[in-house]
PDB file of N, CA and C in Angstrom:
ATOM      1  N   UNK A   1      29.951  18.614  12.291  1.00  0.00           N
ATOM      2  CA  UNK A   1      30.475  17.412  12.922  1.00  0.00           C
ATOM      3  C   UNK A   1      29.308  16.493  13.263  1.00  0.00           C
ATOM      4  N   UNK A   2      29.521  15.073  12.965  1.00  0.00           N
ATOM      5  CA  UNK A   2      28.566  14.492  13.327  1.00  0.00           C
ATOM      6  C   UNK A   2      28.759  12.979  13.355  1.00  0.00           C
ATOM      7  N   UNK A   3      27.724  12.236  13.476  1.00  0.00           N
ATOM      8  CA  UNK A   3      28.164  10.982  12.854  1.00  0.00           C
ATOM      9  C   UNK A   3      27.359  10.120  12.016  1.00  0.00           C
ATOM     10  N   UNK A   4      27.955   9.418  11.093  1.00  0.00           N
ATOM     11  CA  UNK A   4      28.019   9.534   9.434  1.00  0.00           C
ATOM     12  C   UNK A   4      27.205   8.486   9.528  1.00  0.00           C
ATOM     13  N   UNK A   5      25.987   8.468   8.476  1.00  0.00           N
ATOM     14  CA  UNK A   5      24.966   7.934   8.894  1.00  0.00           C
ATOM     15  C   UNK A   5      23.783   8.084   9.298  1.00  0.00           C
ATOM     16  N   UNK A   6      23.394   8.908  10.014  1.00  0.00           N
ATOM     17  CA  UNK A   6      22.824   9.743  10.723  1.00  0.00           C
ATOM     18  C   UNK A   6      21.863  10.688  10.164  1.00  0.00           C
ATOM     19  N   UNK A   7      22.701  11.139   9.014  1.00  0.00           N
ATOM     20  CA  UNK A   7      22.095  12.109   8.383  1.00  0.00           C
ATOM     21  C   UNK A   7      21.498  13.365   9.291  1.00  0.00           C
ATOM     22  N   UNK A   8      22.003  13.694  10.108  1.00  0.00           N
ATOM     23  CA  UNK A   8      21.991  14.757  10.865  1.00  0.00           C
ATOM     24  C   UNK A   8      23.030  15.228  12.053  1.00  0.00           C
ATOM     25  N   UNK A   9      23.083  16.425  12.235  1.00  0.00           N
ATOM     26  CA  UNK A   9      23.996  17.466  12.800  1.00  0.00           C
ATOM     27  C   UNK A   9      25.563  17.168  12.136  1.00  0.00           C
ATOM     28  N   UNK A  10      25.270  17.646  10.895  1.00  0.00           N
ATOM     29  CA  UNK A  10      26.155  18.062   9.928  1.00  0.00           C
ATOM     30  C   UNK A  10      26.700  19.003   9.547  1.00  0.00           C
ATOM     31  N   UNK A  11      27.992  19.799  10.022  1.00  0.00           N
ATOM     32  CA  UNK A  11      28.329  20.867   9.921  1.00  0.00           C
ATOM     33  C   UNK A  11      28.920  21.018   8.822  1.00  0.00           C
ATOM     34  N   UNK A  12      28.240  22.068   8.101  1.00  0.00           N
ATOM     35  CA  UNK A  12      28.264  22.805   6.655  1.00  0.00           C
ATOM     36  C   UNK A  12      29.342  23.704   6.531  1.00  0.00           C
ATOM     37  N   UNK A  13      30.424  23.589   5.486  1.00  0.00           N
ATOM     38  CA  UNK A  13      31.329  25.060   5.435  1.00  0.00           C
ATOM     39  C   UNK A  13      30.950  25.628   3.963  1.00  0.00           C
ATOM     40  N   UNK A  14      30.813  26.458   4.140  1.00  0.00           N
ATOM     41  CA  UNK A  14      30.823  27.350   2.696  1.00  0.00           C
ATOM     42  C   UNK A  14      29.509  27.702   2.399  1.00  0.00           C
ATOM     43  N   UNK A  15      29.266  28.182   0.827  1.00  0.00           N
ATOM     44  CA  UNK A  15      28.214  28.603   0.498  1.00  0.00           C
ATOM     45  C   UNK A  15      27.566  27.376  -0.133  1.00  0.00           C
ATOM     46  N   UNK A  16      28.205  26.448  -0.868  1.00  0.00           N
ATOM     47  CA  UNK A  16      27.621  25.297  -1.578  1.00  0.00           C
ATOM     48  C   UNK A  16      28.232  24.116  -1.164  1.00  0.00           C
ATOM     49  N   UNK A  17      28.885  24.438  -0.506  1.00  0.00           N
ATOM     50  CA  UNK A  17      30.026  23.199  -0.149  1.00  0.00           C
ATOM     51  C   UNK A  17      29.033  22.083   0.683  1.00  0.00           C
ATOM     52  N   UNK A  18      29.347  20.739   0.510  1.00  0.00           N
ATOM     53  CA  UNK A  18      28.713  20.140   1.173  1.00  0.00           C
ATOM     54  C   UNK A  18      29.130  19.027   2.326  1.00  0.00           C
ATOM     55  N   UNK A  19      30.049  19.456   2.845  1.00  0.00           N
ATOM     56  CA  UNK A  19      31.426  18.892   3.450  1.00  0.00           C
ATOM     57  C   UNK A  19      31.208  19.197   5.263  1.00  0.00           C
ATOM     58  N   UNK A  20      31.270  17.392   5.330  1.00  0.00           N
ATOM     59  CA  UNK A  20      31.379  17.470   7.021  1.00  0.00           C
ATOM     60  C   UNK A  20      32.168  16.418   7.765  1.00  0.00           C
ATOM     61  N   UNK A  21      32.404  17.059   8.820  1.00  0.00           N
ATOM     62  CA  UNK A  21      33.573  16.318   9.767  1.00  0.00           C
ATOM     63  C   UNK A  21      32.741  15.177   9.984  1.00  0.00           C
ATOM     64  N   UNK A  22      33.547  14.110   9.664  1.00  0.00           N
ATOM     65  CA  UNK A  22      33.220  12.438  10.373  1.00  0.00           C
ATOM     66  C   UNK A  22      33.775  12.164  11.406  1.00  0.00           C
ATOM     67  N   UNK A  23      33.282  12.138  12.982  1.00  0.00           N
ATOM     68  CA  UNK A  23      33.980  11.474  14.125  1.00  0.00           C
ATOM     69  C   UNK A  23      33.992  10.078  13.891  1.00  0.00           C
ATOM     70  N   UNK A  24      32.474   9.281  13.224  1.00  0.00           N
ATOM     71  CA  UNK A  24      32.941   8.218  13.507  1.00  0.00           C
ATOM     72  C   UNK A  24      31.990   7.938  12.743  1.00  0.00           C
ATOM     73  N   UNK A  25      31.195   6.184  12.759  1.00  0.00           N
ATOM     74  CA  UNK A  25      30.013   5.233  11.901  1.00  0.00           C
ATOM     75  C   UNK A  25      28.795   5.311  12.965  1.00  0.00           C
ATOM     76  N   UNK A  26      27.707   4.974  12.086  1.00  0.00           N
ATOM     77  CA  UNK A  26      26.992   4.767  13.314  1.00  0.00           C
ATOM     78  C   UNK A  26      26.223   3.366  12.836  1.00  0.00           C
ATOM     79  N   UNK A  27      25.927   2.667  13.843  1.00  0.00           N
ATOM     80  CA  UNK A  27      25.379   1.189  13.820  1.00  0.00           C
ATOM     81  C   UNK A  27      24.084   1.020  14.474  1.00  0.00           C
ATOM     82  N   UNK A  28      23.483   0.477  13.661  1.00  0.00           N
ATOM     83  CA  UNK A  28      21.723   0.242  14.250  1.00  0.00           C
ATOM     84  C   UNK A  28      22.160  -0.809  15.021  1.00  0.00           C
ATOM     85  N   UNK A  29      21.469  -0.372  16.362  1.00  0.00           N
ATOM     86  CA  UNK A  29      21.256  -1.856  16.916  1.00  0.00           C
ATOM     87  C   UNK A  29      19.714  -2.068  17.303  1.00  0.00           C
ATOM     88  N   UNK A  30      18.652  -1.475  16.936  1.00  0.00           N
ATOM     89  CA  UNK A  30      17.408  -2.056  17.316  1.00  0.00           C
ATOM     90  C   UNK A  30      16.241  -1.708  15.903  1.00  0.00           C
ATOM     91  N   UNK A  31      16.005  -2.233  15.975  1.00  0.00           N
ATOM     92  CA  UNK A  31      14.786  -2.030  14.611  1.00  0.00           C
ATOM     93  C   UNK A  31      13.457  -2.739  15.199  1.00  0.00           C
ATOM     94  N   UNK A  32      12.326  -1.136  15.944  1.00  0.00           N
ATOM     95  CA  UNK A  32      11.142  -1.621  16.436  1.00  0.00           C
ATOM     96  C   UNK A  32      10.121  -1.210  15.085  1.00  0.00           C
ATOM     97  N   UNK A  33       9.409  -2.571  14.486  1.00  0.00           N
ATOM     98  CA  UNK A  33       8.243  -1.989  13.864  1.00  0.00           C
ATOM     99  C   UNK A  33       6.727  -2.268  14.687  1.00  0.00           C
ATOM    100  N   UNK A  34       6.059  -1.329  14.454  1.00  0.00           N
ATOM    101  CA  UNK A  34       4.794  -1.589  15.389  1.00  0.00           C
ATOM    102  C   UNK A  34       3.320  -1.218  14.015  1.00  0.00           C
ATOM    103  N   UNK A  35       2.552  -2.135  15.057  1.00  0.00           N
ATOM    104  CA  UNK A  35       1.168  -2.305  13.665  1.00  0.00           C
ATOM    105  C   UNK A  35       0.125  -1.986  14.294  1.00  0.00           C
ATOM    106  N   UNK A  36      -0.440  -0.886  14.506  1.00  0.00           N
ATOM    107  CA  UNK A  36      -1.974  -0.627  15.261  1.00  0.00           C
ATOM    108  C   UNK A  36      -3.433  -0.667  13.972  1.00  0.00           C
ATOM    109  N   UNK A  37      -4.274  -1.507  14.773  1.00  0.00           N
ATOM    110  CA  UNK A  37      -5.529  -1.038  14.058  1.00  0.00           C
ATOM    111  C   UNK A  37      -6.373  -0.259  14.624  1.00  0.00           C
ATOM    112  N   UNK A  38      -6.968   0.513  13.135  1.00  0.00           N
ATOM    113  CA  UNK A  38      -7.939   1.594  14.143  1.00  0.00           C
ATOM    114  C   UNK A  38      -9.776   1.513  13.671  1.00  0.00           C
ATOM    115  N   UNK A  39     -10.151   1.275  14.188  1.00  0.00           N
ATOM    116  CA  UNK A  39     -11.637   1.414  13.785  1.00  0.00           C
ATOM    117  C   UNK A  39     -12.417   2.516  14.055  1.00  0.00           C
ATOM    118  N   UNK A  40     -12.443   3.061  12.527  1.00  0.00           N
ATOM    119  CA  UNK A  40     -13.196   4.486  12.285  1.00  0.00           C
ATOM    120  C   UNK A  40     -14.911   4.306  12.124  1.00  0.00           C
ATOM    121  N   UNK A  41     -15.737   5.034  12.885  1.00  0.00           N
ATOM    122  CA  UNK A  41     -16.917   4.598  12.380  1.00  0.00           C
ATOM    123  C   UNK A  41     -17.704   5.761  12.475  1.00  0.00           C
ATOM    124  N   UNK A  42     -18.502   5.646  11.519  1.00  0.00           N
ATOM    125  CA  UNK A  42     -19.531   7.059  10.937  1.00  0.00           C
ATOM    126  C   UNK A  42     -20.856   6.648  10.870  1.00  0.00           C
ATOM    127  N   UNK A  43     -21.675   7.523  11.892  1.00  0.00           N
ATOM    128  CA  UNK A  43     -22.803   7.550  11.841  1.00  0.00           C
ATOM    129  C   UNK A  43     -23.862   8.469  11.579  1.00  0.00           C
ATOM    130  N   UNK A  44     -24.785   8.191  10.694  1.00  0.00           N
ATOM    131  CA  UNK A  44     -25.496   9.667  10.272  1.00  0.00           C
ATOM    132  C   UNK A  44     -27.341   9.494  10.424  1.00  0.00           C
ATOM    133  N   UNK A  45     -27.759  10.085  10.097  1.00  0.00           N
ATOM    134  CA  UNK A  45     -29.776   9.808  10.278  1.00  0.00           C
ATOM    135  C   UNK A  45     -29.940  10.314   8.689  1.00  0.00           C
ATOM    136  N   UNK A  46     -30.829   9.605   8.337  1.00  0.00           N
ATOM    137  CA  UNK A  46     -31.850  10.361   7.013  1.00  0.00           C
ATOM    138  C   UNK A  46     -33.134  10.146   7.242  1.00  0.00           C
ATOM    139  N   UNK A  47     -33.609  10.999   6.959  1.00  0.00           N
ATOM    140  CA  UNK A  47     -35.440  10.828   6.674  1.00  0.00           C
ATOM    141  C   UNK A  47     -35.804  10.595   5.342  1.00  0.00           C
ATOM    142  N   UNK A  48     -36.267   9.137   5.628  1.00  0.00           N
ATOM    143  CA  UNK A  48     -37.175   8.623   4.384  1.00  0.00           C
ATOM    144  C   UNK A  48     -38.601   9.141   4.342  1.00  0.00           C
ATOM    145  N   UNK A  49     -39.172   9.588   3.420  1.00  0.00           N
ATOM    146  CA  UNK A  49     -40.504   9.840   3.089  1.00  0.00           C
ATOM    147  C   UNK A  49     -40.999   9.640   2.001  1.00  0.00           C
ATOM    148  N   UNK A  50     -42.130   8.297   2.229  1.00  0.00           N
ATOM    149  CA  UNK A  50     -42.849   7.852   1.665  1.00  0.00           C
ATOM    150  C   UNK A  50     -44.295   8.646   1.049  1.00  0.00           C
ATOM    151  N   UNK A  51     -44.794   9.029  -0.290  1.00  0.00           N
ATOM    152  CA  UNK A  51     -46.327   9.383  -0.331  1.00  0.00           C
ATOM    153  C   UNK A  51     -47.392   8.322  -0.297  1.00  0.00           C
ATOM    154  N   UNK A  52     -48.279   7.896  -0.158  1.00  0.00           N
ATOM    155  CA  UNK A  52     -49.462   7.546  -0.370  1.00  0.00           C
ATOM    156  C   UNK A  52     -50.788   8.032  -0.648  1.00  0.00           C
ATOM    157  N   UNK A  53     -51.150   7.321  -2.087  1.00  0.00           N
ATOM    158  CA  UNK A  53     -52.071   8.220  -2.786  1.00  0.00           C
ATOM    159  C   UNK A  53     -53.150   7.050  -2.748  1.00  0.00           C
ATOM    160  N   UNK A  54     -54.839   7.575  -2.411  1.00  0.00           N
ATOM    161  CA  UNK A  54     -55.446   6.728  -2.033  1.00  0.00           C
ATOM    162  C   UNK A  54     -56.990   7.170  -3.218  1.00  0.00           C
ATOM    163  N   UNK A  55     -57.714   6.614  -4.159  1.00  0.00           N
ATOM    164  CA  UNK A  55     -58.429   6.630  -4.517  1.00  0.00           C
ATOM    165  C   UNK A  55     -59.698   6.391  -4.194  1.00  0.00           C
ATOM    166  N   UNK A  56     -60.570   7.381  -3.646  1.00  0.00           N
ATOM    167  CA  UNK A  56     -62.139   6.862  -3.381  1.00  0.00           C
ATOM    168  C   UNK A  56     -63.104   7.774  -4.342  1.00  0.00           C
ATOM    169  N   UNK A  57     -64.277   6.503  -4.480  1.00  0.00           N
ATOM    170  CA  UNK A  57     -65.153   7.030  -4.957  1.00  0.00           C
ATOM    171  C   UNK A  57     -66.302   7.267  -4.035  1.00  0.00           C
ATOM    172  N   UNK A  58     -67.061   7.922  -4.345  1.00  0.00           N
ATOM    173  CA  UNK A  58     -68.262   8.273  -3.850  1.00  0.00           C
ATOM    174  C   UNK A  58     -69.412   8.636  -4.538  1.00  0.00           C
ATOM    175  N   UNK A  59     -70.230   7.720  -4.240  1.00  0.00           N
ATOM    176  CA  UNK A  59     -71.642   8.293  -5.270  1.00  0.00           C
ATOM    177  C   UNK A  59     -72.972   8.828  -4.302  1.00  0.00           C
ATOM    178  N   UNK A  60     -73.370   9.656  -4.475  1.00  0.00           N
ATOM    179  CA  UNK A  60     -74.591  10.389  -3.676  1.00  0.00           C
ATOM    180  C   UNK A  60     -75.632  11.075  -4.475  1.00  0.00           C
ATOM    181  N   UNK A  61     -76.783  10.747  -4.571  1.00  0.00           N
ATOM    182  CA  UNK A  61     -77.615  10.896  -5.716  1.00  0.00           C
ATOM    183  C   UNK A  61     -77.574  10.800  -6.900  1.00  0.00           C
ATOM    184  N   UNK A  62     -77.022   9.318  -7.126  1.00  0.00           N
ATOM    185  CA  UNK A  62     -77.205   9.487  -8.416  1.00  0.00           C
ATOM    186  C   UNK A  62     -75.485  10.028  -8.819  1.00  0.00           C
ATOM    187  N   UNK A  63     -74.736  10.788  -8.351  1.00  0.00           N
ATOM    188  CA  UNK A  63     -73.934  11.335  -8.853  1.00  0.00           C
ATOM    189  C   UNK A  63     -72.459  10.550  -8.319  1.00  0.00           C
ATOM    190  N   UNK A  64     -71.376  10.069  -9.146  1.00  0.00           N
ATOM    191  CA  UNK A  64     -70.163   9.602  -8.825  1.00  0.00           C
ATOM    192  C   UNK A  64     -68.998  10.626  -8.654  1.00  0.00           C
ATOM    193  N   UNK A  65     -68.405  10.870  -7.344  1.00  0.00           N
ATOM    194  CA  UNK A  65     -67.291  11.655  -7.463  1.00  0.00           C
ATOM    195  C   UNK A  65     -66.076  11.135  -7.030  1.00  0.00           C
ATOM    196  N   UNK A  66     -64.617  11.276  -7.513  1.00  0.00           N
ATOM    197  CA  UNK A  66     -63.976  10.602  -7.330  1.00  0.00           C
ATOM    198  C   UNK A  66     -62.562  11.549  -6.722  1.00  0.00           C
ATOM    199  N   UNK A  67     -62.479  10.988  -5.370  1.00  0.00           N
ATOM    200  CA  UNK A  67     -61.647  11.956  -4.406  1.00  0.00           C
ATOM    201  C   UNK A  67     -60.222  11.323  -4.252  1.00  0.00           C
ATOM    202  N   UNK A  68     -59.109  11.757  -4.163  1.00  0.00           N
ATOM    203  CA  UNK A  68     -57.617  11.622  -4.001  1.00  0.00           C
ATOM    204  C   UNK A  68     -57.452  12.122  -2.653  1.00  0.00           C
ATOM    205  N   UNK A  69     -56.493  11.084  -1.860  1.00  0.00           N
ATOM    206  CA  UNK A  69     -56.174  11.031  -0.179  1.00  0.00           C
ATOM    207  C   UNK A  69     -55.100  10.963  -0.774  1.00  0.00           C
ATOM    208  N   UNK A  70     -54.194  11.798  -0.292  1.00  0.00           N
ATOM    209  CA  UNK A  70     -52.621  11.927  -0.258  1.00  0.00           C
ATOM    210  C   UNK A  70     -52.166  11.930   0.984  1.00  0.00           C
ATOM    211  N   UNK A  71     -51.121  11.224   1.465  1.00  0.00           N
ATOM    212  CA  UNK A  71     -50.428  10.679   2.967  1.00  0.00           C
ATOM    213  C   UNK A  71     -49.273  10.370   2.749  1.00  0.00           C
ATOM    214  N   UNK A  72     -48.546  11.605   3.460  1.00  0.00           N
ATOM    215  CA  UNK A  72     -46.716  11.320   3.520  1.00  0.00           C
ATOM    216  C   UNK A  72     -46.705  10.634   4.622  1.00  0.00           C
ATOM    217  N   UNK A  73     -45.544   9.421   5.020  1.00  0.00           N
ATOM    218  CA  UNK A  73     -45.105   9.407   5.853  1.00  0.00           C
ATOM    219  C   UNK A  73     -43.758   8.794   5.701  1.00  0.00           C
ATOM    220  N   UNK A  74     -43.248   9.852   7.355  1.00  0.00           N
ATOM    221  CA  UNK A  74     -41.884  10.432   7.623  1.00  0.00           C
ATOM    222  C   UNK A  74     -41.188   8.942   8.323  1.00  0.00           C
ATOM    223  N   UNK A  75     -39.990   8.433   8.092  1.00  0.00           N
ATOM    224  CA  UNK A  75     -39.218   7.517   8.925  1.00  0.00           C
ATOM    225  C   UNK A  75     -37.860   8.361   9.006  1.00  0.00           C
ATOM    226  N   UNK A  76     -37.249   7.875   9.770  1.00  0.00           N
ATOM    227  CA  UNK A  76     -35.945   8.108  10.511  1.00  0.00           C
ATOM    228  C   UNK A  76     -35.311   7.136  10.709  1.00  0.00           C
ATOM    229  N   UNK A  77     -33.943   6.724   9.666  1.00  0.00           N
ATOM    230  CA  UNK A  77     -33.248   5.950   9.488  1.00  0.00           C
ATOM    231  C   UNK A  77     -31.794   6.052  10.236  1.00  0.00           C
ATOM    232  N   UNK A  78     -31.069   5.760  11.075  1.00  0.00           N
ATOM    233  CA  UNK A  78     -29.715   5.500  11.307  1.00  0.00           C
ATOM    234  C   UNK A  78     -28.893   4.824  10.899  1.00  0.00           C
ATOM    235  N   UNK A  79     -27.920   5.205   9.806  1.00  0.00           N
ATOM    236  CA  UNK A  79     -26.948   4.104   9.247  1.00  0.00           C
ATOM    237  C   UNK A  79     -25.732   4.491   9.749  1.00  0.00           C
ATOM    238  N   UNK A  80     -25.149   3.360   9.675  1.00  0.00           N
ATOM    239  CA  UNK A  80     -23.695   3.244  10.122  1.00  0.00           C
ATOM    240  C   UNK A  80     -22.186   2.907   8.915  1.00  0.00           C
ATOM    241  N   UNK A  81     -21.410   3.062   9.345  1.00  0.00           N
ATOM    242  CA  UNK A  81     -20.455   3.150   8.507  1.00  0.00           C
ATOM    243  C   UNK A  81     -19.229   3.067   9.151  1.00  0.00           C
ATOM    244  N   UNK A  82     -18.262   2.001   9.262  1.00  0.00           N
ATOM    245  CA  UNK A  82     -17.152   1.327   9.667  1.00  0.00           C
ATOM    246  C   UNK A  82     -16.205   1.176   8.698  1.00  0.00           C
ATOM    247  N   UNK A  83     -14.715   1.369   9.393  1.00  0.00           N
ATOM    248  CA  UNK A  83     -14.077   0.971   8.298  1.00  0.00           C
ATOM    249  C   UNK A  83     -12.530   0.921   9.264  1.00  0.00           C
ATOM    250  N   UNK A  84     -11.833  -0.386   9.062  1.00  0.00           N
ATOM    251  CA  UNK A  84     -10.507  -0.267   9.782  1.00  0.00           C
ATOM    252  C   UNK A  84      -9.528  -0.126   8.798  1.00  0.00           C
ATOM    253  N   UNK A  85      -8.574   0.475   9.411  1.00  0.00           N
ATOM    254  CA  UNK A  85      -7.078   1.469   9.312  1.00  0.00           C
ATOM    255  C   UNK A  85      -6.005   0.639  10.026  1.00  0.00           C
ATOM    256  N   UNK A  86      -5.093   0.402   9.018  1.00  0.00           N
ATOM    257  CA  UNK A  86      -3.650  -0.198   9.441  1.00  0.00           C
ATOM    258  C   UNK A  86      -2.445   0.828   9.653  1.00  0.00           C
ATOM    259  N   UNK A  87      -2.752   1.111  10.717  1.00  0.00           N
ATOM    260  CA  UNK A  87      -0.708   2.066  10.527  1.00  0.00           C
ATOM    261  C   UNK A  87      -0.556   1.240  11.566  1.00  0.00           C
ATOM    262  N   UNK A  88       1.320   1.486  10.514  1.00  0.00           N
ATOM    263  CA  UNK A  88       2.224   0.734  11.283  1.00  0.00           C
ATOM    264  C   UNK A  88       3.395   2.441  11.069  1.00  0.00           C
ATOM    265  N   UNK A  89       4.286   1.824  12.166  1.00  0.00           N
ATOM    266  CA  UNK A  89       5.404   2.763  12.164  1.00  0.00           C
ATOM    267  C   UNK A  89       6.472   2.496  12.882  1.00  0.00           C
ATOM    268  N   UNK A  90       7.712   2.640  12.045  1.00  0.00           N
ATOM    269  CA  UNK A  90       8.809   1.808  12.840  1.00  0.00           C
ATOM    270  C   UNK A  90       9.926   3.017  13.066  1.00  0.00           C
ATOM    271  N   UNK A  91      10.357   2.458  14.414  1.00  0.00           N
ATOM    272  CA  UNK A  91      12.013   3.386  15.052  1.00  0.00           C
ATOM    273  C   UNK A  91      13.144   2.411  14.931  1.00  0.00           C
ATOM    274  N   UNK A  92      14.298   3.651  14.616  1.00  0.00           N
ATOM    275  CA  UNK A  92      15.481   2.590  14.539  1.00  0.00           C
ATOM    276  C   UNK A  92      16.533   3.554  15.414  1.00  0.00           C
ATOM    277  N   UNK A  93      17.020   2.213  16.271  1.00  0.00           N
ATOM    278  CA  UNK A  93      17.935   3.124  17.458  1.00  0.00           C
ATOM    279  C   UNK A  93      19.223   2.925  16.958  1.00  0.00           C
ATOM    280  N   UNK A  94      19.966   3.895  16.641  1.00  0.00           N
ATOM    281  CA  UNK A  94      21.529   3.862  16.257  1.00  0.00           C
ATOM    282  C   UNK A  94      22.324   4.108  17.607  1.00  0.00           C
ATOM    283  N   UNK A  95      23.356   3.651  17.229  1.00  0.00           N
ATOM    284  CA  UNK A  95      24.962   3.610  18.530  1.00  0.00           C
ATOM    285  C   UNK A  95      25.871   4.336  17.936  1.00  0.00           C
TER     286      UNK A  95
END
């Protein structure tokens, strides 16, 4: 038993049967839709690292030698990441 429309509390007879008592109609009388935004935002760190390779020479008696300076350096980056979201979701009140 129920009312028709509704699509629920529908009383079922049988094994396949798909048959239910109608008391009556049912009539929307309100239709709320609603629209929220949402702002999602993601934040993360990376480390950049740079090498630097540095060439010197050196001569000392007479003799030329030629030496390699190698130099990492470390940064620490914070990026961000935004992004807005539309839900909406609507109720409908029946009589």
């Amino acid at each position: 038993m129920g009312v028709k429309g509704t699509k629920s509390h529908i009383e079922k007879r049988g094994d396949g049967a798909s048959a239910g008592m109608v008391l009556g109609y049912s009539r929307v009388t309100k239709r709320v839709k609603k629209t929220k935004t949402i702002t999602q935002s993601k934040s993360y760190k990376r480390t950049i690292s740079r090498v630097y390779k540095k060439t010197i020479k050196e001569t000392k008696n007479g003799v030329t030698r030629t030496r390699t300076v190698t130099r990492v350096q470390k940064r620490t980056v914070t990026c961000h990441r935004s992004r807005k979201i539309h839900k909406s979701s609507s109720r409908t009140t029946v009589q």
